[in-house]
C-alpha atoms as a PDB file:
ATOM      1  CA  UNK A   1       0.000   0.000   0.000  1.00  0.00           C
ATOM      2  CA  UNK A   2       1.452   3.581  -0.781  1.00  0.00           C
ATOM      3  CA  UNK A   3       1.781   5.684   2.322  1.00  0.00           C
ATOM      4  CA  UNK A   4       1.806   9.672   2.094  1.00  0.00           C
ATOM      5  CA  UNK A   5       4.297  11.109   4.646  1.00  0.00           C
ATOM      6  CA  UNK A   6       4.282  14.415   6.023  1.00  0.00           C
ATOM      7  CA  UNK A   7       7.670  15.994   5.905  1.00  0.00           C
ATOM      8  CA  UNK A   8       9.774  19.058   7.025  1.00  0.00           C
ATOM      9  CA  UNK A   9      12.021  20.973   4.432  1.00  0.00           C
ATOM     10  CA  UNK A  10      14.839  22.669   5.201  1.00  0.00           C
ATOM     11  CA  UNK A  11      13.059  25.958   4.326  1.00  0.00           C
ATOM     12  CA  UNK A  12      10.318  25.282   6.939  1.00  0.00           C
ATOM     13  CA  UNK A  13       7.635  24.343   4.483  1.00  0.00           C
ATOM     14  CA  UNK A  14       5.762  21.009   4.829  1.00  0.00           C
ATOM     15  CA  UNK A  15       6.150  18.726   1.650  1.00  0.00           C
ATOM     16  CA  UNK A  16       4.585  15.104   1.404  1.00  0.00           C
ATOM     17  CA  UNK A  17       6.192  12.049   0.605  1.00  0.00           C
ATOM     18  CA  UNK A  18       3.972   8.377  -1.205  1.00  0.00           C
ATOM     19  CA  UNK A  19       6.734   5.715  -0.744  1.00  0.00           C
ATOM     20  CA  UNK A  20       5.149   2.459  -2.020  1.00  0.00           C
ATOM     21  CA  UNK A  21       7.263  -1.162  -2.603  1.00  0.00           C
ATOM     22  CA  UNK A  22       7.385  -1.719  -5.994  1.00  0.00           C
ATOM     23  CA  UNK A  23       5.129  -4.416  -6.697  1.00  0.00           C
ATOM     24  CA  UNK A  24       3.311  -4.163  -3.309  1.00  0.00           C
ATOM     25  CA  UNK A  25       4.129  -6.304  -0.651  1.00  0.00           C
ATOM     26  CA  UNK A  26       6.349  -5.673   2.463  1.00  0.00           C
ATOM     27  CA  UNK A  27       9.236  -3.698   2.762  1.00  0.00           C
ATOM     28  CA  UNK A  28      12.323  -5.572   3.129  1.00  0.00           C
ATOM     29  CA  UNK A  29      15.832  -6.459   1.801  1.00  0.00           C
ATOM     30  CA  UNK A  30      15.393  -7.944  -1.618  1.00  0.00           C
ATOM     31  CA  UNK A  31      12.152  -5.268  -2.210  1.00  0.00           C
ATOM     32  CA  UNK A  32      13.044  -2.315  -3.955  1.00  0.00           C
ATOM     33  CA  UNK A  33      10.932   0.723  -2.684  1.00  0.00           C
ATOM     34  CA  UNK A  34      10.095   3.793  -4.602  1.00  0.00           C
ATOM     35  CA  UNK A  35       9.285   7.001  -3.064  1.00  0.00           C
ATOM     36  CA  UNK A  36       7.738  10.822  -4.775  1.00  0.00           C
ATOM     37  CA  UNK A  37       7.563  13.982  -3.550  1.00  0.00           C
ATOM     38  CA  UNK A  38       5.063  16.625  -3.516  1.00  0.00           C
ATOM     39  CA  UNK A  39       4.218  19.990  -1.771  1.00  0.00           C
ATOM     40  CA  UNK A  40       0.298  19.634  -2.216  1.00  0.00           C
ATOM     41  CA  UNK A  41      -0.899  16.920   0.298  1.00  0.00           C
ATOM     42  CA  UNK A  42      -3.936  16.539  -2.059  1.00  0.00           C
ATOM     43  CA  UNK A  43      -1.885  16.016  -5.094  1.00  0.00           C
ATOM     44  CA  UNK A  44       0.442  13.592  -2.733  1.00  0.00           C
ATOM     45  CA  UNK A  45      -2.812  11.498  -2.467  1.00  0.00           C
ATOM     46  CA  UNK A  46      -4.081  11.237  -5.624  1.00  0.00           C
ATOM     47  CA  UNK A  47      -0.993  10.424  -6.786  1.00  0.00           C
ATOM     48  CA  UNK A  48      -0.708   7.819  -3.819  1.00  0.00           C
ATOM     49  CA  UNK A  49      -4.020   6.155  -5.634  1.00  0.00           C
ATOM     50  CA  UNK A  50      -2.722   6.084  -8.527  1.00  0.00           C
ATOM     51  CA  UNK A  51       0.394   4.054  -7.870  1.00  0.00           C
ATOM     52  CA  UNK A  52      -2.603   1.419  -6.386  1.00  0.00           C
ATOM     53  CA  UNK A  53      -4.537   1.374  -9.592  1.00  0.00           C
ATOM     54  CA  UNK A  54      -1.390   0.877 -11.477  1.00  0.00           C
ATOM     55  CA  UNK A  55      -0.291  -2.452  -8.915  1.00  0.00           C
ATOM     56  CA  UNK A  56       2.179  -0.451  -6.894  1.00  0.00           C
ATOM     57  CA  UNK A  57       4.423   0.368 -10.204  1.00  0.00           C
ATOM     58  CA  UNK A  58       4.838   3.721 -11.661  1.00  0.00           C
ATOM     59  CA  UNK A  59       1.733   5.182 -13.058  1.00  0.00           C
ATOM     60  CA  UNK A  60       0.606   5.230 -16.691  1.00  0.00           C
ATOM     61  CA  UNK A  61      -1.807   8.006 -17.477  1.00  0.00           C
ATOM     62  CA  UNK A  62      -4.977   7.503 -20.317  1.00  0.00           C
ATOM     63  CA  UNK A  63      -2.612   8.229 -23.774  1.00  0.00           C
ATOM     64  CA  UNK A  64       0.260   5.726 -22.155  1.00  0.00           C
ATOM     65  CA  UNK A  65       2.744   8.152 -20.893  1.00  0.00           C
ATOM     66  CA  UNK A  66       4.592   6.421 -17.375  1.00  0.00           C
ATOM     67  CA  UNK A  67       4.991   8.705 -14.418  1.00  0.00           C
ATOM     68  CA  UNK A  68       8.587  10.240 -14.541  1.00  0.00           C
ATOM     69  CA  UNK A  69      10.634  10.911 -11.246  1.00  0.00           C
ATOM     70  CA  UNK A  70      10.085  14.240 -10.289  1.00  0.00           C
ATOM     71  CA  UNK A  71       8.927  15.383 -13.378  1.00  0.00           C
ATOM     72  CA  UNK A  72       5.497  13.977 -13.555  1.00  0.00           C
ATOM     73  CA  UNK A  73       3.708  12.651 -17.018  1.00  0.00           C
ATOM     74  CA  UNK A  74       6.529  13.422 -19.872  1.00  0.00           C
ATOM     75  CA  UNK A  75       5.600  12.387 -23.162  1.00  0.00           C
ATOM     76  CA  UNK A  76       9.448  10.460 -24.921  1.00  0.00           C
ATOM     77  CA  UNK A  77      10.431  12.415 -27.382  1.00  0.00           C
ATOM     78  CA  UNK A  78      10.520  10.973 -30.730  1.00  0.00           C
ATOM     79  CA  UNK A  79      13.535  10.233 -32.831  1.00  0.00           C
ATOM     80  CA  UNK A  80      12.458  12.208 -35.622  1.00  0.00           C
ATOM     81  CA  UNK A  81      10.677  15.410 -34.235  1.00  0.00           C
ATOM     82  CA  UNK A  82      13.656  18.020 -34.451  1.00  0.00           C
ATOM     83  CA  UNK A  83      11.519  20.135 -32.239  1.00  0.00           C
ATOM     84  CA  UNK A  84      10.155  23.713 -32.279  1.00  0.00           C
ATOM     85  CA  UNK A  85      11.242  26.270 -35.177  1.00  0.00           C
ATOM     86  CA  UNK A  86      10.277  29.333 -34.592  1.00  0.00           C
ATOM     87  CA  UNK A  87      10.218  31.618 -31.400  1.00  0.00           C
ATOM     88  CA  UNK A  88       6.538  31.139 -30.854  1.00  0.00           C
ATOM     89  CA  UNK A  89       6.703  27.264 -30.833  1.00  0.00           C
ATOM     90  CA  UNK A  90       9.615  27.498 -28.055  1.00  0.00           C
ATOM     91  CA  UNK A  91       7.545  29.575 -25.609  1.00  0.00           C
ATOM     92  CA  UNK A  92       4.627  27.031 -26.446  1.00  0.00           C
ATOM     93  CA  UNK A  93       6.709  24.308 -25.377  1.00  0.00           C
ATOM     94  CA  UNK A  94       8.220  26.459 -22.441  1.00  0.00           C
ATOM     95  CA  UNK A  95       4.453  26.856 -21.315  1.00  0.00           C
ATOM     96  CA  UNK A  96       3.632  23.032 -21.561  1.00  0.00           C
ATOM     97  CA  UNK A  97       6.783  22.188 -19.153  1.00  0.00           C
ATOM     98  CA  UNK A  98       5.747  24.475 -16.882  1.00  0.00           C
ATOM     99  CA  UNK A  99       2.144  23.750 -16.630  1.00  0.00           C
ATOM    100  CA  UNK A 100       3.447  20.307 -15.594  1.00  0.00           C
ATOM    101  CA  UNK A 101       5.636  22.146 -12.703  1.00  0.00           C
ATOM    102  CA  UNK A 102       2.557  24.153 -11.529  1.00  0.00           C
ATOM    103  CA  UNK A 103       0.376  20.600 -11.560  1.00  0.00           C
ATOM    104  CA  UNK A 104       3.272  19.117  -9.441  1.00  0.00           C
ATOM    105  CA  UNK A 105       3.551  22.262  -7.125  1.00  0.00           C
ATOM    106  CA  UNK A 106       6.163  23.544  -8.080  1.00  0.00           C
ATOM    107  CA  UNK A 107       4.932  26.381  -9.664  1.00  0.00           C
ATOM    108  CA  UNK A 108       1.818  28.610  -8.650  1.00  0.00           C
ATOM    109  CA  UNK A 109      -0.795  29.068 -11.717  1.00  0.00           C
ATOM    110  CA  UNK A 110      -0.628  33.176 -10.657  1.00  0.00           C
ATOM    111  CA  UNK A 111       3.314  32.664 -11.601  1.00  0.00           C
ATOM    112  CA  UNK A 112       2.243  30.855 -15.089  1.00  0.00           C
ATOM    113  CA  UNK A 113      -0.212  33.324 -15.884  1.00  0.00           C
ATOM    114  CA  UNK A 114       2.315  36.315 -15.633  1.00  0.00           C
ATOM    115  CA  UNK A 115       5.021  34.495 -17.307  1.00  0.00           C
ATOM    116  CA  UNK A 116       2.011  34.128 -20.580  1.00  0.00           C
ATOM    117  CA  UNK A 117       1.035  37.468 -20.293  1.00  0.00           C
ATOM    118  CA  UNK A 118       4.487  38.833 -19.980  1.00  0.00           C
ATOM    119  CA  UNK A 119       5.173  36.785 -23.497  1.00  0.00           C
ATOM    120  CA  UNK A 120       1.963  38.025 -25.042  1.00  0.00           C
ATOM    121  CA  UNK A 121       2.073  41.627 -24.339  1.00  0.00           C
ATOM    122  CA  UNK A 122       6.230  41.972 -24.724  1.00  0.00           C
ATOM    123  CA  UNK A 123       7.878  39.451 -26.504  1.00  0.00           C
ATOM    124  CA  UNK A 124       5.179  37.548 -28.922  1.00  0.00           C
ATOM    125  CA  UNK A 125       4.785  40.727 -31.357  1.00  0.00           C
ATOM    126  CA  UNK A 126       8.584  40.858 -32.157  1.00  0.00           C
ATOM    127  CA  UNK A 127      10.132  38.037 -32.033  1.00  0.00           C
ATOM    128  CA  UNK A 128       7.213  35.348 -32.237  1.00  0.00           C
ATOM    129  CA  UNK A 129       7.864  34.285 -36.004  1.00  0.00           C
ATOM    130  CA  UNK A 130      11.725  34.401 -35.195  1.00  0.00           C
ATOM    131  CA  UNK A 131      12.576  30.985 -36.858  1.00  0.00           C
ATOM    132  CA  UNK A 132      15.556  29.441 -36.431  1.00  0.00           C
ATOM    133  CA  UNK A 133      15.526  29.262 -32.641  1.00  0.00           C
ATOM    134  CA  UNK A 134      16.327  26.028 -30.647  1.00  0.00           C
ATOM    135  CA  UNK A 135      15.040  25.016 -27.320  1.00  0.00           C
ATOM    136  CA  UNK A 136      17.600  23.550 -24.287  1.00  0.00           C
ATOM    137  CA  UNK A 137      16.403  21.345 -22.162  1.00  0.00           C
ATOM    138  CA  UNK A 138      15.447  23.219 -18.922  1.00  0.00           C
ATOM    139  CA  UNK A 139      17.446  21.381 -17.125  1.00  0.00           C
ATOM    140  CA  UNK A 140      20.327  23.105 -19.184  1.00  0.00           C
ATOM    141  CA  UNK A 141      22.600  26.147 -17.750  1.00  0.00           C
ATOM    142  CA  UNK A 142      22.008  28.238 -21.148  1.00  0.00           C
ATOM    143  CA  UNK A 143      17.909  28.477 -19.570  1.00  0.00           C
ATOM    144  CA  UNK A 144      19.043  29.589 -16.437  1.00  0.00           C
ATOM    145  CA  UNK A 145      18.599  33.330 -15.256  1.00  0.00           C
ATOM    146  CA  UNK A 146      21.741  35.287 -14.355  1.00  0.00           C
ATOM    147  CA  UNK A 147      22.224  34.959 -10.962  1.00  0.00           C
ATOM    148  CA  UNK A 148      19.708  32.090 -10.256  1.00  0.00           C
ATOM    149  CA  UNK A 149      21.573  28.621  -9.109  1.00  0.00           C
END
């Protein structure tokens, strides 16, 4: 069974935690456990049901996409897509990932609705059929803002 824990960050905020045994059962030495992390305690259980519907393995969602680690339902990318082309299709994407962050928590939708309207009102008009442009993976340094970590 998938238990939600309640636990204390180092910033003082409360996060929760489903750990679950992969392929139910009993924790113990040859079981491999697998645990999630959210800061919504409602999102923490409905994602604790969902590792029960799915027989205590990573969740699929309805169009087949498994659960990702800390990044939630992420579509593979396929061999041939050579991604977004033009300015527009970048900030598109940009909004997708992030809705995903602000479903996990990690993001408030007040946050995602300024970062739209800041690209609507500033930067869609001038540089939104800018082709040529190629997205890096969040994760990557080059997305970073100067001075963030």
């Amino acid at each position: 069974m998938a238990s939600v824990r309640e636990r204390r960050r180092a910033d003082g905020g409360v996060s929760y935690q489903v750990r679950w045994v992969l392929g139910g059962g009993a924790a113990g030495a040859n079981r491999v456990e697998a645990a999630e992390t959210f800061t919504s305690r409602s999102r923490a259980l409905a994602f604790a049901a969902e590792v029960e519907e799915a027989g205590h393995q990573w969740p699929t969602n309805v169009d087949g996409v498994r659960w990702q680690k800390g990044l939630g339902y992420v579509a593979p990318v396929v061999e041939g897509d050579r991604g977004p082309s033009t300015f527009h299709d970048v900030a598109v994407s940009y909004f997708e990932y992030q809705a995903r962050m602000t479903k996990l928590g990690h993001l408030t939708p007040y946050t995602l609705h300024r970062y739209r309207r800041s690209y609507e009102l500033h930067l869609s008009t001038t540089f939104g059929r800018w082709r040529g442009v190629r997205a890096a993976r969040p994760s990557s340094p080059r997305c970073r803002v100067a001075g963030s970590r």
